[in-house]
Protein backbone atom coordinates (compact mmCIF):
# COMPACT_ATOMS: atom_id res chain seq x y z
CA UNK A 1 107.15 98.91 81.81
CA UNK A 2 109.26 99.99 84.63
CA UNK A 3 112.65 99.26 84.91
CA UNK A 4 115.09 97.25 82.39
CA UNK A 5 114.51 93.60 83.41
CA UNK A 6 117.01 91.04 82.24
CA UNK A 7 114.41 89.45 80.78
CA UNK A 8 114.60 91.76 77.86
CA UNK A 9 118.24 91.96 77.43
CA UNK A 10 119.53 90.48 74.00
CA UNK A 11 122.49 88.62 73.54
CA UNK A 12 125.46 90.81 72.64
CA UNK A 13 125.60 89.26 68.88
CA UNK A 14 121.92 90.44 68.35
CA UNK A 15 121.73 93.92 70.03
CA UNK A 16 120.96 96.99 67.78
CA UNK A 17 123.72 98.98 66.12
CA UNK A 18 123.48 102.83 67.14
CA UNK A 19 124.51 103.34 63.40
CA UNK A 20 121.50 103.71 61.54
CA UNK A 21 121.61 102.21 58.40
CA UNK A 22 119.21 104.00 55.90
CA UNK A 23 117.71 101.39 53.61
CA UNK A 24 118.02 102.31 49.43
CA UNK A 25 116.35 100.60 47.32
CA UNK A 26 113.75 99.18 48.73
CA UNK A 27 111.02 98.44 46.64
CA UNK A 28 107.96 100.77 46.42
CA UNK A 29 105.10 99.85 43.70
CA UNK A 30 102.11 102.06 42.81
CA UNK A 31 98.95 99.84 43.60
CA UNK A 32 96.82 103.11 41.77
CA UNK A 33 96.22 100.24 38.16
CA UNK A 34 93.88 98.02 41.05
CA UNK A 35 92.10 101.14 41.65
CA UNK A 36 91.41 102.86 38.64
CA UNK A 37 88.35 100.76 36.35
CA UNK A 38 89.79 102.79 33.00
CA UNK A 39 93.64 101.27 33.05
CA UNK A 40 92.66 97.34 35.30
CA UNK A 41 91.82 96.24 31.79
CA UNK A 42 95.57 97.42 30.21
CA UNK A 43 97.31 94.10 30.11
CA UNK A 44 100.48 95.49 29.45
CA UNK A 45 100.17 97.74 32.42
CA UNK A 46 99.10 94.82 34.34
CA UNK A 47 101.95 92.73 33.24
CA UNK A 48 103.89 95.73 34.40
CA UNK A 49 102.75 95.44 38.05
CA UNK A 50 102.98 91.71 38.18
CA UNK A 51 106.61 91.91 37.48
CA UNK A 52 107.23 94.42 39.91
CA UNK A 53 105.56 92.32 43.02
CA UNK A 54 107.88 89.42 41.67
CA UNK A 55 110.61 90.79 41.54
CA UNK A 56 110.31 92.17 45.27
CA UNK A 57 109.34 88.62 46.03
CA UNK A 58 112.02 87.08 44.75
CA UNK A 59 114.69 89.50 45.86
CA UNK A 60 113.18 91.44 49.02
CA UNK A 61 110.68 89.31 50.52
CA UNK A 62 109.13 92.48 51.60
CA UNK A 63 108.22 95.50 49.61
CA UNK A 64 106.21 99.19 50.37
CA UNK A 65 102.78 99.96 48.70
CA UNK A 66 101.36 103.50 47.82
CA UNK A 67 97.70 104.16 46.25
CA UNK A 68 96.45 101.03 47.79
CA UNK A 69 92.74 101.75 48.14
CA UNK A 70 92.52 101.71 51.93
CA UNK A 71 91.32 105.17 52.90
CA UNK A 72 94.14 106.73 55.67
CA UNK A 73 91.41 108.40 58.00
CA UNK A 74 90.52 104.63 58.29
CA UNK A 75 94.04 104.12 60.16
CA UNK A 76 94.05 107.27 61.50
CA UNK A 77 91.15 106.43 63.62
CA UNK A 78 92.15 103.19 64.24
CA UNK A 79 95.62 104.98 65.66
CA UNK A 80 94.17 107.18 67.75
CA UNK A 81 91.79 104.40 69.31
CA UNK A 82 94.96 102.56 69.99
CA UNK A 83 96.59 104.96 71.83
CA UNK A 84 93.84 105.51 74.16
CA UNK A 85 93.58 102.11 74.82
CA UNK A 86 97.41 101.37 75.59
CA UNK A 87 97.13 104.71 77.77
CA UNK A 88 94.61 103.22 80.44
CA UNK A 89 95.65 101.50 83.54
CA UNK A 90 96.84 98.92 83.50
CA UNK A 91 94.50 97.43 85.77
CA UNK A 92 92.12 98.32 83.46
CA UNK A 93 94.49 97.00 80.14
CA UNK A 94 94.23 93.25 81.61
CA UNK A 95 90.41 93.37 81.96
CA UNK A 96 90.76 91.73 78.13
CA UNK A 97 94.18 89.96 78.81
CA UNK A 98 94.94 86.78 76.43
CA UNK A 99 95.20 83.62 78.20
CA UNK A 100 95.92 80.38 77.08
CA UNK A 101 92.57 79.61 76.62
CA UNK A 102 91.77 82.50 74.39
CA UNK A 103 95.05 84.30 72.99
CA UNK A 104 93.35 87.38 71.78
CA UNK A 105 92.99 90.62 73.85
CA UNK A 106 95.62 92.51 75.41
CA UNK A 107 98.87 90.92 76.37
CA UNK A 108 102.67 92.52 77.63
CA UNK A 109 105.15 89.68 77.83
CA UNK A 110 105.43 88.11 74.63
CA UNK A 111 108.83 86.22 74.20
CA UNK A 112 110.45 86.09 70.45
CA UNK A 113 113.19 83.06 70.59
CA UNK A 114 112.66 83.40 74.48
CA UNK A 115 113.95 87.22 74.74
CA UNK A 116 110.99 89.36 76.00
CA UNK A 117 110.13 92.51 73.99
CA UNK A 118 109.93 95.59 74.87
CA UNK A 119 106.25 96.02 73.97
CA UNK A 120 102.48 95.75 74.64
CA UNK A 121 99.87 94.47 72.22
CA UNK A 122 96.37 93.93 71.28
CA UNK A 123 95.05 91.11 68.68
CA UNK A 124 91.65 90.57 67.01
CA UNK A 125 90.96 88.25 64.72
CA UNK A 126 89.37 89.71 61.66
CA UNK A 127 86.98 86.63 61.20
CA UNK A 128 85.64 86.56 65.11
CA UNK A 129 84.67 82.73 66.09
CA UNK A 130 87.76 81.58 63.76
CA UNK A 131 88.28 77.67 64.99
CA UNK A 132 92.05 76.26 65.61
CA UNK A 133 93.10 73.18 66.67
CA UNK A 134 93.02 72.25 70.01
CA UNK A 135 96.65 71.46 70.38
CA UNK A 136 99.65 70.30 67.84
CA UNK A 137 99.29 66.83 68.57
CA UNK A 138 97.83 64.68 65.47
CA UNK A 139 95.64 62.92 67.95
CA UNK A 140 94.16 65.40 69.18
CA UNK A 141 90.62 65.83 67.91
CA UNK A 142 89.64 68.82 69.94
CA UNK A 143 88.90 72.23 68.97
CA UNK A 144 89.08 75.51 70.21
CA UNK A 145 87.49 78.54 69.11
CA UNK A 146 89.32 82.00 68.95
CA UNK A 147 86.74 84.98 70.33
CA UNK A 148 87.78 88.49 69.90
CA UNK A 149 87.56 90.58 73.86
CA UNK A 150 86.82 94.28 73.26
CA UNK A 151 87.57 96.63 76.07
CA UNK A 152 84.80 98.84 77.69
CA UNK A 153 86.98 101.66 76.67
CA UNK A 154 87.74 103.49 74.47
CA UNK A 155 84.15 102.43 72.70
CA UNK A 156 85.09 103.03 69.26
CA UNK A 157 87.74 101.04 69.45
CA UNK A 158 85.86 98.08 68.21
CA UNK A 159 84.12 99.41 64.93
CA UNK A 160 87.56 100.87 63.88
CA UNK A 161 89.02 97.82 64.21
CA UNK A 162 86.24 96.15 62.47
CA UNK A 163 86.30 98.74 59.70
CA UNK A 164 90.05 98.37 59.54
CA UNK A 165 90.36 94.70 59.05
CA UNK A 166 87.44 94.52 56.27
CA UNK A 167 89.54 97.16 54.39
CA UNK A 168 93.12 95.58 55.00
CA UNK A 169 91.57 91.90 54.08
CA UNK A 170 90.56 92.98 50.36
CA UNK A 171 93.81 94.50 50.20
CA UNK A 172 95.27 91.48 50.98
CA UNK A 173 93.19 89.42 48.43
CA UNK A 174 94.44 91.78 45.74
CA UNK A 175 98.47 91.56 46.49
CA UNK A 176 97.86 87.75 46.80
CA UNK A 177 96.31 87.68 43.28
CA UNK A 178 99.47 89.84 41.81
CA UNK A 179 101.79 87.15 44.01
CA UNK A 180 100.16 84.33 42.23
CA UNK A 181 100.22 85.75 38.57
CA UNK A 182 104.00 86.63 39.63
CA UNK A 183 104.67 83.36 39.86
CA UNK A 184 102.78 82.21 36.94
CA UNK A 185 99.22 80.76 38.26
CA UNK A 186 95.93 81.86 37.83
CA UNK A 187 95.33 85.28 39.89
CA UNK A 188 92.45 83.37 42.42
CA UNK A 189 94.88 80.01 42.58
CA UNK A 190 95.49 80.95 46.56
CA UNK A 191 91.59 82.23 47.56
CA UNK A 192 90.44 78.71 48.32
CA UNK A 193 92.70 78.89 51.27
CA UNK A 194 91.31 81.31 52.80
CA UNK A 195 87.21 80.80 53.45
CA UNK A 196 87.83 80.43 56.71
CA UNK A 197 90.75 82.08 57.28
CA UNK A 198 92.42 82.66 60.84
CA UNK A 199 94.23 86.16 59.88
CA UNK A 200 94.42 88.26 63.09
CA UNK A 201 95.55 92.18 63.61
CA UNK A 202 97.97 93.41 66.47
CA UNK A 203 97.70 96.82 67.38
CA UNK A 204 101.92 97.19 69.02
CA UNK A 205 102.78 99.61 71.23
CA UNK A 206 106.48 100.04 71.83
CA UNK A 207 106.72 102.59 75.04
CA UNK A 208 110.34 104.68 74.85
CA UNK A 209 113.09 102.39 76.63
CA UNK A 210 115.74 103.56 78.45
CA UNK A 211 118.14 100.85 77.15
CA UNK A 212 117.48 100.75 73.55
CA UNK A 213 120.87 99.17 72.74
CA UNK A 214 120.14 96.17 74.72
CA UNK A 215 116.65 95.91 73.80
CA UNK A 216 114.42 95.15 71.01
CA UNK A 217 110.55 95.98 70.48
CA UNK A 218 110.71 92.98 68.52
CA UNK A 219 113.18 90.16 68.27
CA UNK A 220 114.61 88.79 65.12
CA UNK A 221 112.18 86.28 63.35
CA UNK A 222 110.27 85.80 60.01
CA UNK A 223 106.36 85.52 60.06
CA UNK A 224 105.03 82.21 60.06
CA UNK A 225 101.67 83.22 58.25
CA UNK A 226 101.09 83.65 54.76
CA UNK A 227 101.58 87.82 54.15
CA UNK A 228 101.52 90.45 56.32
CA UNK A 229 100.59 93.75 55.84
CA UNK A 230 102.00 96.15 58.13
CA UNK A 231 101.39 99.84 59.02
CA UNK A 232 103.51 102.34 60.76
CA UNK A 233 103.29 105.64 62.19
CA UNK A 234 106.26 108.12 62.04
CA UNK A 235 108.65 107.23 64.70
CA UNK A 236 110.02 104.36 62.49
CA UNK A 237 112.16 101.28 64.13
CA UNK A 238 111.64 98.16 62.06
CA UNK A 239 114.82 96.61 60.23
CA UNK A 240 114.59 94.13 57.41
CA UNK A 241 117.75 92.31 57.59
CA UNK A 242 118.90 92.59 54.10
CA UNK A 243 119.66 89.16 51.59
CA UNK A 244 122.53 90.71 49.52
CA UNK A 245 124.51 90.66 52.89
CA UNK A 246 122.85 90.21 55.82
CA UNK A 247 122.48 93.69 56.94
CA UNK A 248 120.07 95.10 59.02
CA UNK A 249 118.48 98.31 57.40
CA UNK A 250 116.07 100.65 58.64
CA UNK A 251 112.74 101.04 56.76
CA UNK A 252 111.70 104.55 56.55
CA UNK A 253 108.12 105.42 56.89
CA UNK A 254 106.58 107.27 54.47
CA UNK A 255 102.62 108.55 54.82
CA UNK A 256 99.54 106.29 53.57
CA UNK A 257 101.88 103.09 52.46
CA UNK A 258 101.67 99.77 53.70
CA UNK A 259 104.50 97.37 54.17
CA UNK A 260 104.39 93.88 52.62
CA UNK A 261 106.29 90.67 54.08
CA UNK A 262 106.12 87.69 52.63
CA UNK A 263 105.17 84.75 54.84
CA UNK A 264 106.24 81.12 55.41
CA UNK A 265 103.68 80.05 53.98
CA UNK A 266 104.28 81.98 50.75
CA UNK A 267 107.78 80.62 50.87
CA UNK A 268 106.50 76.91 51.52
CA UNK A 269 103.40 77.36 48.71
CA UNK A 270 106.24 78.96 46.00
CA UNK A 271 108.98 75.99 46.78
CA UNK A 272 111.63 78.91 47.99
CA UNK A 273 110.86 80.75 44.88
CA UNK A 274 110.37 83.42 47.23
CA UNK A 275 111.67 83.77 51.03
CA UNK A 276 109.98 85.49 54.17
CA UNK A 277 112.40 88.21 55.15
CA UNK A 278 113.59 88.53 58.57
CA UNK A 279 112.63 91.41 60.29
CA UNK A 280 112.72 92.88 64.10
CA UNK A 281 112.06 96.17 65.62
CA UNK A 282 114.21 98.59 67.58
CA UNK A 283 112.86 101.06 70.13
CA UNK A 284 114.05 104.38 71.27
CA UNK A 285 114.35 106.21 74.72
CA UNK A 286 112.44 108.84 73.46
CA UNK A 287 109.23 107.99 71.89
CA UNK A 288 106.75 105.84 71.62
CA UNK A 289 105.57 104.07 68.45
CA UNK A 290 102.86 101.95 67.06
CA UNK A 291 102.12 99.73 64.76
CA UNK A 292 99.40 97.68 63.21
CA UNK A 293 100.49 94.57 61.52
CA UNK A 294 97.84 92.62 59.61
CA UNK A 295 98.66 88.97 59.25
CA UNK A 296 96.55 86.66 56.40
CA UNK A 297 96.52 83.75 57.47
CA UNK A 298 94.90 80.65 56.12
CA UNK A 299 92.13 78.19 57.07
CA UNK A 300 92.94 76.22 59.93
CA UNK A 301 92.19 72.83 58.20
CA UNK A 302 94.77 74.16 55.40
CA UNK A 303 97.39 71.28 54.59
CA UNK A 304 100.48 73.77 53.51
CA UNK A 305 102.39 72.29 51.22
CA UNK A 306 104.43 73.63 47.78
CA UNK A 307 101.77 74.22 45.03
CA UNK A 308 102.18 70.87 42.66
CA UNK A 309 102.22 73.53 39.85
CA UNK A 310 105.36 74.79 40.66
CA UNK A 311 107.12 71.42 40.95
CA UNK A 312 108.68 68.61 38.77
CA UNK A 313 110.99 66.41 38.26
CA UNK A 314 114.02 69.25 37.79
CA UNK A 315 112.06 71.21 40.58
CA UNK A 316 111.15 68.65 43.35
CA UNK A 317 108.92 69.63 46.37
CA UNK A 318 111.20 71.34 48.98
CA UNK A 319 108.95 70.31 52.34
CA UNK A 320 106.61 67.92 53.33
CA UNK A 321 103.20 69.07 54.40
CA UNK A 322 101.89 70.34 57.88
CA UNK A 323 98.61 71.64 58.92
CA UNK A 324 98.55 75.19 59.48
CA UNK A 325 96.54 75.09 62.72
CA UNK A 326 98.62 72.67 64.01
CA UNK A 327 101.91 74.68 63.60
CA UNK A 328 99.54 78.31 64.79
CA UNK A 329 98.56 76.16 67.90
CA UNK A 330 102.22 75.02 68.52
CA UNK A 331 103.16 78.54 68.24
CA UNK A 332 100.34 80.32 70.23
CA UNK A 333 100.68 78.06 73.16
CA UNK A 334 104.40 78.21 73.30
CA UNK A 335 103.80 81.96 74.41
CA UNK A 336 102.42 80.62 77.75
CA UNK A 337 104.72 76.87 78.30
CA UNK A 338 107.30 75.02 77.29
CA UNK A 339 106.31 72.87 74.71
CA UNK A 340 108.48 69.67 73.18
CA UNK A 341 108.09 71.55 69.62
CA UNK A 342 108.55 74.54 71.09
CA UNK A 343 110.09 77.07 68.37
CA UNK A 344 108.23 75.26 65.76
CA UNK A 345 109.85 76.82 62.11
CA UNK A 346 109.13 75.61 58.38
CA UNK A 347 112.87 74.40 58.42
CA UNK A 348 111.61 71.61 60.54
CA UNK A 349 109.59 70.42 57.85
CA UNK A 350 112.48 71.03 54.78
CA UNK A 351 113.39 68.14 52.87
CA UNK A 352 116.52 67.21 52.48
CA UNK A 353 118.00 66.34 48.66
């Protein structure tokens, strides 16, 4: 990326410590019960589990899980792909660039609360031909449909992305179904949502920096989708800030897990039961690291607002409804303009007691 343009430079208040806080505690749940046909019919040890992803929930808003069912050579081909993508030209990068038009493909100056990062990415979206909204405006009739660009090179890079995403999405299905027992719903309650679902995958590549206390790989910000599931190689570098008291800690990596946030949407859908966690990244000067988040996203047509299960008269709804492609339009094309709902957050939509 050349050298350090202001453009990346975050405010003093929101630069990285050089003090590396090591993160304890964090929660890390066996996923092996979902796996195994002999012990998915205990329902003790299934209450077991269902507690456990509740209480991260509630507490965390993110969590680590091990014996997941995705097989690793899966993302270790999927890595290695990556890399030989992100190491072509970059000439050659841009032959897939996202536009406004189509914001999938490769892209390098992506702003997070207008503060570039110090990164380079490529999105797909698992379902290719996924429709959105043509804009955020409720007049606006107009659709646009999201096509996935695959680069001449490397050529496997598409089937292990396709292979990837298949494997990630019934993951996701089976964490959602915990989430909604957790908070006290029938296991499918949420899979409705999703039958046409706009989840996408990023493939991040954070090159070393040679101001990594000014910069971040990622900005501070929660994810507006519904969960993401997020893996990470070695190097390490993403901080959860933390609720007991606001610290930012350092998530270590550990082999063949997956990282779990919970979403907006979650929040929205649970009435704050349970809160997205902010998170941002930190690069080094050193190396360079990737990352491949997963987000699962809902249908487009998707009205998001708290499930009327979870409310009542001592409990009253907590935000009024939006459409979900409506607020993933607003917040695609503010990547490329100013927009007058630019910044668009599910505090916007909070009602106030």
């Amino acid at each position: 990326m050349g050298e350090i343009d202001p453009a990346f430079i975050q405010a003093i208040e929101h630069r990285p410590k050089q003090t590396i806080v090591e993160a304890g505690g964090i929660p890390l749940i066996d996923l092996s019960l979902l796996n195994d046909p002999d012990s998915s019919d205990d329902p003790r040890a299934l209450a077991g589990l269902v507690a456990q992803i509740g209480d991260a929930c509630k507490n965390w808003g993110f969590f680590q899980v091990i014996n997941h069912g995705v097989p690793s050579d899966l993302l270790r081909g999927l890595l290695t792909a990556g890399k030989f993508f992100f190491d072509l030209p970059l000439e050659e990068k841009r032959k897939v660039r996202r536009d406004e038009e189509n914001p999938l493909g490769y892209f390098d100056t992506e702003h997070t609360k207008n503060v570039r990062d110090w990164k380079e990415v490529f999105d797909f979206m698992a379902d290719n031909g996924t429709v959105k909204p043509a804009s955020y405006e409720p007049a606006d009739e107009e659709h646009h449909k999201f096509i996935n660009q695959w680069p001449e090179y490397p050529p496997q890079l598409r089937e292990a992305c396709e292979e990837y995403g298949r494997n990630v999405e019934k993951l996701s299905y089976k964490l959602f179904e915990l989430i909604s027992m957790s908070l006290g719903l029938p296991a499918k309650r949420f899979n409705g949502f999703f039958k046409e679902q706009t989840s996408f995958i990023r493939l991040n590549h954070y090159p070393p920096c040679p101001t990594p206390e000014l910069t971040l790989g990622v900005g501070r910000h929660k994810d507006a989708g519904a969960l993401t599931v997020l893996a990470q190689d070695d190097v390490g570098g993403l901080d959860v800030k933390r609720k007991t008291d606001g610290e930012w800690i350092r998530v270590k990596p550990i082999p063949d897990s997956y990282i779990i946030n919970v979403g907006d949407i979650i929040q929205v859908w649970s009435n704050d039961k349970y809160e997205s966690a902010e998170h941002r990244v930190v690069v080094n000067s050193e190396r360079e690291r990737f990352s491949i988040p997963f987000f699962f996203n809902p249908s487009y047509y998707t009205i998001v607002k708290p499930i009327e299960e979870l409310i009542n008269d001592e409990n009253p709804a907590k935000y009024k409804e939006y459409n979900w492609g409506m607020f993933l339009s607003t917040r695609k094309n503010s990547n490329f303009k100013k927009l007058e709902v630019e910044n668009l957050q599910i505090h916007h939509f909070k009602i106030t007691q």
